[in-house]
N, C-alpha and C. Protein backbone atom coordinates (compact mmCIF):
# COMPACT_ATOMS: atom_id res chain seq x y z
N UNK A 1 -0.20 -19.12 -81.21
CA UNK A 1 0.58 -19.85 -80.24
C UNK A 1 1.03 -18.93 -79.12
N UNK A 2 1.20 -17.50 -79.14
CA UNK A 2 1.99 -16.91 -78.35
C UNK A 2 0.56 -16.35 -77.87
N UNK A 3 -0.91 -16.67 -77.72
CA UNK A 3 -1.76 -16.16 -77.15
C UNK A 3 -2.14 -17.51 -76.24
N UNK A 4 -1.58 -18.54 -76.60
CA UNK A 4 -2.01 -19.68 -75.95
C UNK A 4 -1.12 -19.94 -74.95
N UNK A 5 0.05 -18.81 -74.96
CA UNK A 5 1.58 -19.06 -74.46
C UNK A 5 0.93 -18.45 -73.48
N UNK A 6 0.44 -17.00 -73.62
CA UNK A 6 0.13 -16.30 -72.67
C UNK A 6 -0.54 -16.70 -71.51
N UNK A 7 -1.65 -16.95 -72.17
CA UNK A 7 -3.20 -17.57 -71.52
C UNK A 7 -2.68 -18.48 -70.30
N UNK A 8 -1.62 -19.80 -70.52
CA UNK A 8 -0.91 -20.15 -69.99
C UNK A 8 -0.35 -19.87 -68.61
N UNK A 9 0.13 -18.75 -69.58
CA UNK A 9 1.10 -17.94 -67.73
C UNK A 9 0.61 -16.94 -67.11
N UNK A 10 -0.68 -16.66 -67.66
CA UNK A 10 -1.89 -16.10 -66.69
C UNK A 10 -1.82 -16.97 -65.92
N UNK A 11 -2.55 -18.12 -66.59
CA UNK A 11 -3.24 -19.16 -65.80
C UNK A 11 -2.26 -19.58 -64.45
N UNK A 12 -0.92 -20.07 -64.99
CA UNK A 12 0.07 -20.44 -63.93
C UNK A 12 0.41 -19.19 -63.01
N UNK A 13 0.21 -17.92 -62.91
CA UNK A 13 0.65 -16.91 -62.58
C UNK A 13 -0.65 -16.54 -61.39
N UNK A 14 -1.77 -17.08 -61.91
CA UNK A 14 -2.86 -16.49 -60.77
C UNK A 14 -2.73 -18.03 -59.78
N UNK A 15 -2.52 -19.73 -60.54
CA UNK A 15 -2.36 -20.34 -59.74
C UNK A 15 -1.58 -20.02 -58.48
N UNK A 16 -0.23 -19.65 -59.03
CA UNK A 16 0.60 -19.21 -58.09
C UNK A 16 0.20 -18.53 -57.04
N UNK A 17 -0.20 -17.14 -57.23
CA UNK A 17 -0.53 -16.24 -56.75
C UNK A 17 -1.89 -16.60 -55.47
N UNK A 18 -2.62 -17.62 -56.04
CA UNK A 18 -3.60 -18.32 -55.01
C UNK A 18 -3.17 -19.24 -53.83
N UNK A 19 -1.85 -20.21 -54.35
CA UNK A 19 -1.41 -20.60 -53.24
C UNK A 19 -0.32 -20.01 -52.36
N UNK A 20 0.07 -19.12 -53.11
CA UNK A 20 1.37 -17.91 -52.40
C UNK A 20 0.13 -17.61 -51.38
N UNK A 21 -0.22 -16.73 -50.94
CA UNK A 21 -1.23 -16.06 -50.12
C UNK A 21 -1.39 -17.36 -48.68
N UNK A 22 -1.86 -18.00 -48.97
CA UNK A 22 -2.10 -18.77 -47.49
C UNK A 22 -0.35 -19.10 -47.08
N UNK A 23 0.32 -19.74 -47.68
CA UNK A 23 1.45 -19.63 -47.22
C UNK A 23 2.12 -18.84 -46.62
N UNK A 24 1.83 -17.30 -47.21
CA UNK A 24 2.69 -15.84 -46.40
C UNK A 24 2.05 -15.99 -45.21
N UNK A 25 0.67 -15.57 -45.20
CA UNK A 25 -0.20 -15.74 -44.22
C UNK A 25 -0.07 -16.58 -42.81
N UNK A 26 0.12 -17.89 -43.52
CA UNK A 26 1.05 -18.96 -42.52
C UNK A 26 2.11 -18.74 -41.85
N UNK A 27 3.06 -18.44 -42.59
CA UNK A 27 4.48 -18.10 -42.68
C UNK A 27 4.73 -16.61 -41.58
N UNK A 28 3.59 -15.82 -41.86
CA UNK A 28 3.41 -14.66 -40.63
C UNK A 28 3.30 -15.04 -39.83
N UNK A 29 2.12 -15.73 -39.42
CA UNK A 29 1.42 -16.46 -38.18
C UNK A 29 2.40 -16.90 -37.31
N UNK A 30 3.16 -17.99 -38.37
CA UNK A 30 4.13 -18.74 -36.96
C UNK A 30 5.23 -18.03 -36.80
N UNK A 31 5.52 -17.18 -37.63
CA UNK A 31 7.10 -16.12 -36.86
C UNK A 31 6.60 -15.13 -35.57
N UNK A 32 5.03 -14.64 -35.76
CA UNK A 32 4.30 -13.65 -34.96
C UNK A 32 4.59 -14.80 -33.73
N UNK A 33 4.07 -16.05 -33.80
CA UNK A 33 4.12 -16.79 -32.79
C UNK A 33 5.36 -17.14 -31.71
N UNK A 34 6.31 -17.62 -32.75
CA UNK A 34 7.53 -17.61 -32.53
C UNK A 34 8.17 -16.79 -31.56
N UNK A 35 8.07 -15.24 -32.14
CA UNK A 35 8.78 -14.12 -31.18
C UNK A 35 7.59 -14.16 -30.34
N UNK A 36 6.57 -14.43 -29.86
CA UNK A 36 5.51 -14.34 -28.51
C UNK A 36 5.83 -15.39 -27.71
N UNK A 37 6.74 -16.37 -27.71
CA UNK A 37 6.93 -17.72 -27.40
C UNK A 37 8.22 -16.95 -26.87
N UNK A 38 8.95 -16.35 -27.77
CA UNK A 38 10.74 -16.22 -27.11
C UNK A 38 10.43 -14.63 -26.25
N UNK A 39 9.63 -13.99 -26.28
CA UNK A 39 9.50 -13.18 -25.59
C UNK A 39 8.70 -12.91 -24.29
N UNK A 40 7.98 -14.49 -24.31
CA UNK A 40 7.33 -14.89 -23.29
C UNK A 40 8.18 -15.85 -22.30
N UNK A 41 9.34 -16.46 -23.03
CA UNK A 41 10.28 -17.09 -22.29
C UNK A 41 11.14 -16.06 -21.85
N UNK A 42 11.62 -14.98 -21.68
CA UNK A 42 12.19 -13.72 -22.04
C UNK A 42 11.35 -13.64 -20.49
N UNK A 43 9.96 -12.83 -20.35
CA UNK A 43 9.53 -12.73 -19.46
C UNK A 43 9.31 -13.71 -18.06
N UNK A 44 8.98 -15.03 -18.39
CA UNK A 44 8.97 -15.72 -17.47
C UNK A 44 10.76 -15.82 -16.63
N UNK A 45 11.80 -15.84 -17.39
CA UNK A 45 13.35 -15.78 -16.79
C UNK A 45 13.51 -14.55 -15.89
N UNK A 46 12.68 -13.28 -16.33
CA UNK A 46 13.20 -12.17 -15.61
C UNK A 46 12.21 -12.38 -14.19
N UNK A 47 10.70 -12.81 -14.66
CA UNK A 47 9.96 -13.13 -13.14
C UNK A 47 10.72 -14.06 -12.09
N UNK A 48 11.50 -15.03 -12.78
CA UNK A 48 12.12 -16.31 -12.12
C UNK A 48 12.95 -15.65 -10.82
N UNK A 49 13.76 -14.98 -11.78
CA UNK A 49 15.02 -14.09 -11.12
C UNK A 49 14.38 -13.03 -10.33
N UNK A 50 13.61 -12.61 -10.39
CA UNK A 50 13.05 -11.10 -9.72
C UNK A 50 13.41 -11.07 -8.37
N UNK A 51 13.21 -11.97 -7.72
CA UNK A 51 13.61 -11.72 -6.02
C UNK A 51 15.41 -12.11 -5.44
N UNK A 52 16.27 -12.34 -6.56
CA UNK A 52 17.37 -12.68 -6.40
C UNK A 52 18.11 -11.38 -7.43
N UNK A 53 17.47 -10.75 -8.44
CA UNK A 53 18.28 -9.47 -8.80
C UNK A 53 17.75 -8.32 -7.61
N UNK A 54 16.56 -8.32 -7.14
CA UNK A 54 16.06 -7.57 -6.25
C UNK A 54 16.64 -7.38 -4.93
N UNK A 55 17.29 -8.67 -4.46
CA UNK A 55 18.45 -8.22 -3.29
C UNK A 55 19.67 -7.74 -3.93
N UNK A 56 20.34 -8.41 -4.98
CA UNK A 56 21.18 -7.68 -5.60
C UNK A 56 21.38 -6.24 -5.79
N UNK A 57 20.38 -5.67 -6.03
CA UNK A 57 20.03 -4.36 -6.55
C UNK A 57 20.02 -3.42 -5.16
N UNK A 58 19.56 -3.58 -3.87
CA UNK A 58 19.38 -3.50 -2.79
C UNK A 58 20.54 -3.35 -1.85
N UNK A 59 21.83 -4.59 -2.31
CA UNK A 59 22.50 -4.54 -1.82
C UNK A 59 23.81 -3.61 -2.73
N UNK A 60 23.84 -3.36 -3.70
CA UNK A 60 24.31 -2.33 -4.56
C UNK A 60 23.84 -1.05 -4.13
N UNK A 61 23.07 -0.92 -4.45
CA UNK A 61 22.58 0.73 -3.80
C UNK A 61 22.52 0.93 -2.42
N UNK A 62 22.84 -0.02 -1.44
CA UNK A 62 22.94 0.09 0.10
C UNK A 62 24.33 0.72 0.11
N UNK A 63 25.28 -0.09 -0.56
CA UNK A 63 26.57 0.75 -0.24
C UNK A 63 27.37 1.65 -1.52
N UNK A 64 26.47 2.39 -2.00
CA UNK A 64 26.82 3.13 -3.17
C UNK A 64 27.20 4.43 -2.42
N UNK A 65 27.93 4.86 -2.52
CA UNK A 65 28.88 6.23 -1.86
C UNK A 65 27.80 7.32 -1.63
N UNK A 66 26.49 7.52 -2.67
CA UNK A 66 25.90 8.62 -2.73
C UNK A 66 24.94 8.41 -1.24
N UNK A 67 24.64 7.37 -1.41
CA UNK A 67 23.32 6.46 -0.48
C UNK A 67 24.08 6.44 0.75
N UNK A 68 25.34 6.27 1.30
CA UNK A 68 25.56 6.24 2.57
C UNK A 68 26.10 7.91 2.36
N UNK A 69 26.00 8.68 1.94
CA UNK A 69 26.24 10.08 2.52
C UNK A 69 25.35 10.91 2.73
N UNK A 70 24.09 10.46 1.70
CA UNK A 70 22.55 10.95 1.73
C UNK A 70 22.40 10.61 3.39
N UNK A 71 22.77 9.31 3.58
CA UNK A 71 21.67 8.72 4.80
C UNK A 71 22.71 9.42 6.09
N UNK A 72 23.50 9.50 6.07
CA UNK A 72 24.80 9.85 7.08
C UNK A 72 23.98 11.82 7.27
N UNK A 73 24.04 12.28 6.14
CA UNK A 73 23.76 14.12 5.96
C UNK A 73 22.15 13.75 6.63
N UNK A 74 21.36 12.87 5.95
CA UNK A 74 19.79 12.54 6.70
C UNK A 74 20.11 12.62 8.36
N UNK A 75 20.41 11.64 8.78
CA UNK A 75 20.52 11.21 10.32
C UNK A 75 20.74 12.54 11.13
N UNK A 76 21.97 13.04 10.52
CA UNK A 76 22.64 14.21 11.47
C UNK A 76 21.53 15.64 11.34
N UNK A 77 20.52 15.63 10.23
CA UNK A 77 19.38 16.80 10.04
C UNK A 77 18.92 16.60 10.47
N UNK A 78 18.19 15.50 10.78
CA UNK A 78 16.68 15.06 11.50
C UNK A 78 17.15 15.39 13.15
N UNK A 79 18.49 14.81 12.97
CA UNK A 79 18.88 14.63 15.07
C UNK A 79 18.91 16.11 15.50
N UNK A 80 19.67 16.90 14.84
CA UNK A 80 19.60 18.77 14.80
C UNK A 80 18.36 19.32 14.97
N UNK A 81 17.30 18.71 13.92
CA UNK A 81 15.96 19.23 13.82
C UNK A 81 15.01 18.98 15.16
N UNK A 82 15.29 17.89 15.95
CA UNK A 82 14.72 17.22 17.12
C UNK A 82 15.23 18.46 18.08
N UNK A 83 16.64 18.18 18.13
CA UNK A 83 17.19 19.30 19.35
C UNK A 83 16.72 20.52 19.74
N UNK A 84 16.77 20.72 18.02
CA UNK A 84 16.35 22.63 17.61
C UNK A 84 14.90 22.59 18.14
N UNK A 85 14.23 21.87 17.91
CA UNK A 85 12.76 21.41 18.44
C UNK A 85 12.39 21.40 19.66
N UNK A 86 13.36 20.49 20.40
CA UNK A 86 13.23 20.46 21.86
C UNK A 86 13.56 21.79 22.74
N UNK A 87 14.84 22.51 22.34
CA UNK A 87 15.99 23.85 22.79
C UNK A 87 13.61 24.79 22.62
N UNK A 88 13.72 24.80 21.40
CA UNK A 88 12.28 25.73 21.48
C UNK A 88 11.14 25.93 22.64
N UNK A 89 11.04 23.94 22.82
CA UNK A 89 9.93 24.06 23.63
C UNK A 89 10.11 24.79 25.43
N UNK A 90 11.65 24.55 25.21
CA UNK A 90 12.17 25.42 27.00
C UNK A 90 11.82 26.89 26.88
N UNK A 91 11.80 27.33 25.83
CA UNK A 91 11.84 29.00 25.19
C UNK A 91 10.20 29.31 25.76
N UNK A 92 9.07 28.53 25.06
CA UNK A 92 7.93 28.70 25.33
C UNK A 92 7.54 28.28 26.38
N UNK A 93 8.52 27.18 27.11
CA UNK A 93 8.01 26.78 28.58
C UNK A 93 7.78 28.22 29.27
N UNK A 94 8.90 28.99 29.18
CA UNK A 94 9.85 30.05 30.16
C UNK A 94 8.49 31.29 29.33
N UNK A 95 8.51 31.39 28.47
CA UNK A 95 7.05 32.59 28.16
C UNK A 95 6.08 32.23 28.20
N UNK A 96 5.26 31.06 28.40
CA UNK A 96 4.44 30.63 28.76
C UNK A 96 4.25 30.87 31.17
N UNK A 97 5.80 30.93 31.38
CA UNK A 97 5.68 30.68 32.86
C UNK A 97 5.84 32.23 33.07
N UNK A 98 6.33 33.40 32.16
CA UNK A 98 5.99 34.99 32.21
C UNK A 98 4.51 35.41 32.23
N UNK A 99 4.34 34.92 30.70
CA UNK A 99 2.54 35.55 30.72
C UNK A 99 1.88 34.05 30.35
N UNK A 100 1.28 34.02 31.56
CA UNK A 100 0.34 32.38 31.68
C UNK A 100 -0.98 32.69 31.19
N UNK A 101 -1.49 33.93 30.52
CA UNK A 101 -2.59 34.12 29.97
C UNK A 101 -2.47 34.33 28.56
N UNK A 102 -0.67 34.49 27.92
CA UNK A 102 -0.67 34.27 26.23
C UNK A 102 -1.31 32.96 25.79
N UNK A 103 -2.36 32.88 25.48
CA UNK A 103 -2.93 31.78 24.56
C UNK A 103 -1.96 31.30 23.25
N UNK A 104 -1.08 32.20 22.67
CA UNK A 104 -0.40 32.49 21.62
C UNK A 104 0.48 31.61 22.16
N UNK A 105 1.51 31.66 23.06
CA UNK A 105 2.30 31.04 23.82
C UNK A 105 1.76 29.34 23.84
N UNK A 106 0.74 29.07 24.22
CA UNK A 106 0.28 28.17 24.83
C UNK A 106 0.19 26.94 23.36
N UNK A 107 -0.87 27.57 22.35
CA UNK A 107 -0.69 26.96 21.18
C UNK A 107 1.11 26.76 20.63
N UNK A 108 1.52 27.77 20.38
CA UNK A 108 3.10 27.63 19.82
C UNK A 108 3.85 26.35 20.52
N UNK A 109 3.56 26.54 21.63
CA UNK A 109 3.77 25.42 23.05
C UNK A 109 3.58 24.08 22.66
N UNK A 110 2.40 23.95 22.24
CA UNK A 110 1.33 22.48 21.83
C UNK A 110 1.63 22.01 19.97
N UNK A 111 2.33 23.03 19.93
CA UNK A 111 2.47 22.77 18.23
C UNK A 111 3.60 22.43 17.64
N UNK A 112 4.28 22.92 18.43
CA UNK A 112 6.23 22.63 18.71
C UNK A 112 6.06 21.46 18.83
N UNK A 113 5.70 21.28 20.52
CA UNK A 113 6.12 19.81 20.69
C UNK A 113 5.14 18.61 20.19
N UNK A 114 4.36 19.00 19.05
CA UNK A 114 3.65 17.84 18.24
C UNK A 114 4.98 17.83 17.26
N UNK A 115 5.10 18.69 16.56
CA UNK A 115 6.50 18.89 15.51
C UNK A 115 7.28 17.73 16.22
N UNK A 116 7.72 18.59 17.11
CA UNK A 116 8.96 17.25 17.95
C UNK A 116 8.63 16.32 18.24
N UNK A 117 7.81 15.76 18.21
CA UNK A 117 7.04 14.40 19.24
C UNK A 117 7.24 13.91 17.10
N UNK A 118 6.88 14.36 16.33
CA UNK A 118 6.86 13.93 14.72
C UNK A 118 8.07 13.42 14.49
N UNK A 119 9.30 14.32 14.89
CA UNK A 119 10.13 14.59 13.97
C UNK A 119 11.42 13.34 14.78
N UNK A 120 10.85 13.29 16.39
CA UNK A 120 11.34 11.90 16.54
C UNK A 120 10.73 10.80 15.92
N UNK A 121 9.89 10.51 15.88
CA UNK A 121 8.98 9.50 15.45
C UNK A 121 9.90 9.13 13.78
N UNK A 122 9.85 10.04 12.92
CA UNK A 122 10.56 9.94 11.67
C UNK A 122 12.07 9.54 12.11
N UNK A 123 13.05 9.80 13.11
CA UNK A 123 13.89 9.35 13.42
C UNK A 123 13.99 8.24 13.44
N UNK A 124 13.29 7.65 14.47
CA UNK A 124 13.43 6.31 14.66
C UNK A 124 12.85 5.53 13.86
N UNK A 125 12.43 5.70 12.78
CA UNK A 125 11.79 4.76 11.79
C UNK A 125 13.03 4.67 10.54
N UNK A 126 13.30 5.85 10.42
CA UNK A 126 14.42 5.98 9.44
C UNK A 126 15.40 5.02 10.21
N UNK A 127 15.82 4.85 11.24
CA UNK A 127 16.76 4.18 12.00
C UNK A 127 16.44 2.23 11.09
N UNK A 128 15.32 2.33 11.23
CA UNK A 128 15.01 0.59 10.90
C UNK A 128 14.84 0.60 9.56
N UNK A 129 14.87 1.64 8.05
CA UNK A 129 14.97 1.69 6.95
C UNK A 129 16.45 0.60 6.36
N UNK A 130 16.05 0.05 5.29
CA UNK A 130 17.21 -1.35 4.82
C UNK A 130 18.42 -0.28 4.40
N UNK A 131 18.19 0.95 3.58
CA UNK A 131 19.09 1.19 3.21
C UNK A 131 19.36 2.69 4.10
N UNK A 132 19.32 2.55 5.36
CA UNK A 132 19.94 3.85 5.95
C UNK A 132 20.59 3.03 7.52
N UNK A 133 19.79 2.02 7.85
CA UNK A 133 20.27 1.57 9.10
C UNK A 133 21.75 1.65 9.57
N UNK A 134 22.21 0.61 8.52
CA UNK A 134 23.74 0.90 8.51
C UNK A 134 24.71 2.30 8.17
N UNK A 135 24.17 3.45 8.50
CA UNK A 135 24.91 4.42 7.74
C UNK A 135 24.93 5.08 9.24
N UNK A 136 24.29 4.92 10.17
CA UNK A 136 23.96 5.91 11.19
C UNK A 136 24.89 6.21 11.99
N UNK A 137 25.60 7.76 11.81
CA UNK A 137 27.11 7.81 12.12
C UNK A 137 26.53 7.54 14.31
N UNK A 138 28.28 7.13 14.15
CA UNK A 138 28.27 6.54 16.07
C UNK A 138 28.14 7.43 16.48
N UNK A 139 28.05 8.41 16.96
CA UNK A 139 28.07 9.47 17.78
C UNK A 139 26.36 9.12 17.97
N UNK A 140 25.55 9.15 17.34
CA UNK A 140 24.46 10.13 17.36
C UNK A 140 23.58 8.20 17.67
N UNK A 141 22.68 8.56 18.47
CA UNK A 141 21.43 7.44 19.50
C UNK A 141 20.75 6.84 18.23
N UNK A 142 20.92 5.48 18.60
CA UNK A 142 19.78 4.52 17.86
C UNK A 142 18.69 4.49 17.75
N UNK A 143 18.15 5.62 18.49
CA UNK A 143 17.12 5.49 19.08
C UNK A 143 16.92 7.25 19.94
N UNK A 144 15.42 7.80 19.79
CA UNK A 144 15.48 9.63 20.65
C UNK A 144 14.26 9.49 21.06
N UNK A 145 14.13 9.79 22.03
CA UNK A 145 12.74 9.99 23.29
C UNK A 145 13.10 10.09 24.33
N UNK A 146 14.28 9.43 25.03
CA UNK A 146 14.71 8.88 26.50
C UNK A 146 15.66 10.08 26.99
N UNK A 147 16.66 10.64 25.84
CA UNK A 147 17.28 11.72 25.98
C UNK A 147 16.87 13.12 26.55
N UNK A 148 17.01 13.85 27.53
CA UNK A 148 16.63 15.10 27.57
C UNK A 148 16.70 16.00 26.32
N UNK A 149 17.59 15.75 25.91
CA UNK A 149 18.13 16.52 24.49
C UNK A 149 16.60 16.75 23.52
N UNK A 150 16.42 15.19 23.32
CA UNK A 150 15.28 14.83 22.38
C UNK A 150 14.44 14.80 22.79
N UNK A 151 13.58 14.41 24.34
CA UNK A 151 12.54 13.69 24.25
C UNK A 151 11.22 14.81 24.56
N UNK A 152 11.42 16.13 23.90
CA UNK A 152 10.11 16.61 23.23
C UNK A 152 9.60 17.26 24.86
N UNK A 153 9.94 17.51 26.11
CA UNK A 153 9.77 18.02 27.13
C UNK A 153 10.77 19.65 27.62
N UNK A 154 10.17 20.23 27.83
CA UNK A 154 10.92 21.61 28.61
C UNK A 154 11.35 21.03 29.66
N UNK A 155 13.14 21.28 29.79
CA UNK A 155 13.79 20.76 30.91
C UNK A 155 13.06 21.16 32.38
N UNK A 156 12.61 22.41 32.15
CA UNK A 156 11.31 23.12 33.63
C UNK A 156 10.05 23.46 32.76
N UNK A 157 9.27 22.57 33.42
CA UNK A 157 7.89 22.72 32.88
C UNK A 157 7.49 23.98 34.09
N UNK A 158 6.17 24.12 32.85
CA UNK A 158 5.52 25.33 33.38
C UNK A 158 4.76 25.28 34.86
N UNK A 159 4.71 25.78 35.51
CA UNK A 159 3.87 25.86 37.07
C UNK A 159 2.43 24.96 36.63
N UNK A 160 2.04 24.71 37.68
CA UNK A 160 1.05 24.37 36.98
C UNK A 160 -0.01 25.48 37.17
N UNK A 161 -0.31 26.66 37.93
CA UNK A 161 -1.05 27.34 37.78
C UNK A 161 -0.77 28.20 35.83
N UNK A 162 0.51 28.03 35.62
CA UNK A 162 0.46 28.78 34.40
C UNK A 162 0.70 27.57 33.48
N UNK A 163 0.09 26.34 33.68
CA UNK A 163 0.08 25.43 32.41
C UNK A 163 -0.86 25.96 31.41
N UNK A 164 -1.11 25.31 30.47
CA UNK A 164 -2.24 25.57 29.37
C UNK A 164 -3.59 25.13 30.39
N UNK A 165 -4.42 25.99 29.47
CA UNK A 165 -5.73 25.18 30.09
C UNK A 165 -6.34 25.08 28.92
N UNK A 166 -7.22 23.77 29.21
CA UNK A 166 -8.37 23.02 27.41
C UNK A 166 -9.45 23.76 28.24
């Protein structure tokens, strides 16, 4: 009797064991599904929102203390760097109008004021940047080309017998 007992709860024990299996199996499937469903709703909410946290975010870091002192310390380097640029090219005008046969002169001359003719150009673009526009202390031009200061010319150009020659 206790071999027939057994035999028994083999028998019920592998039944089991045959329909356990598709069930786990199942039972995986739709939880795997489940979290791909809530994590796909998950994703579609953050795409929804993307262009409304994106000004948010924009407008947070526009007036974050670090970002208007970066852009304030930016403005006032670049405007220095133009000047310092321009103050040069009078230097090489004036040795260029001594010895009108330094070629040395002449390049330094042509290379400066590409620098400067650059380094406005980066000015005024930084000027129309979202997060620097508003930082641009008053003193200093909306705008550099028109200025003697800035606009990349030797206040006395060279003769023209001692200009460059191509």
């Amino acid at each position: 009797m206790d071999h027939d007992r057994f035999k028994t709860d083999v028998r019920d024990a592998n039944k089991a064991g045959r329909t356990a299996a598709p069930s786990v199996i199942a039972w995986t499937v739709a939880g795997i599904v489940v979290i791909a469903l809530i994590l796909g709703g998950f994703y579609l909410v953050r795409l929804a929102t993307a262009p409304a946290r994106g000004t948010g975010d924009t407008i947070l870091k526009d007036h974050d203390a670090d970002n208007r002192i970066a852009q304030q310390r930016a403005f006032v380097t670049m405007y220095e760097g133009v000047k310092a640029s321009d103050a040069k090219l009078q230097v090489l005008a004036d040795t260029m109008t001594r010895t009108p046969a330094d070629v040395k002169a002449q390049a330094d001359f042509q290379g400066t004021q590409l620098i400067c003719l650059d380094q406005v150009a980066d000015y005024n673009a930084k000027v129309q940047e979202t997060l620097a526009a508003r930082w641009l202390p008053a003193e200093l031009p909306a705008s550099l080309g028109a200025d003697p200061l800035t606009d990349c010319k030797p206040d006395v150009l060279p003769t023209p017998a001692t200009a460059p020659s191509r």
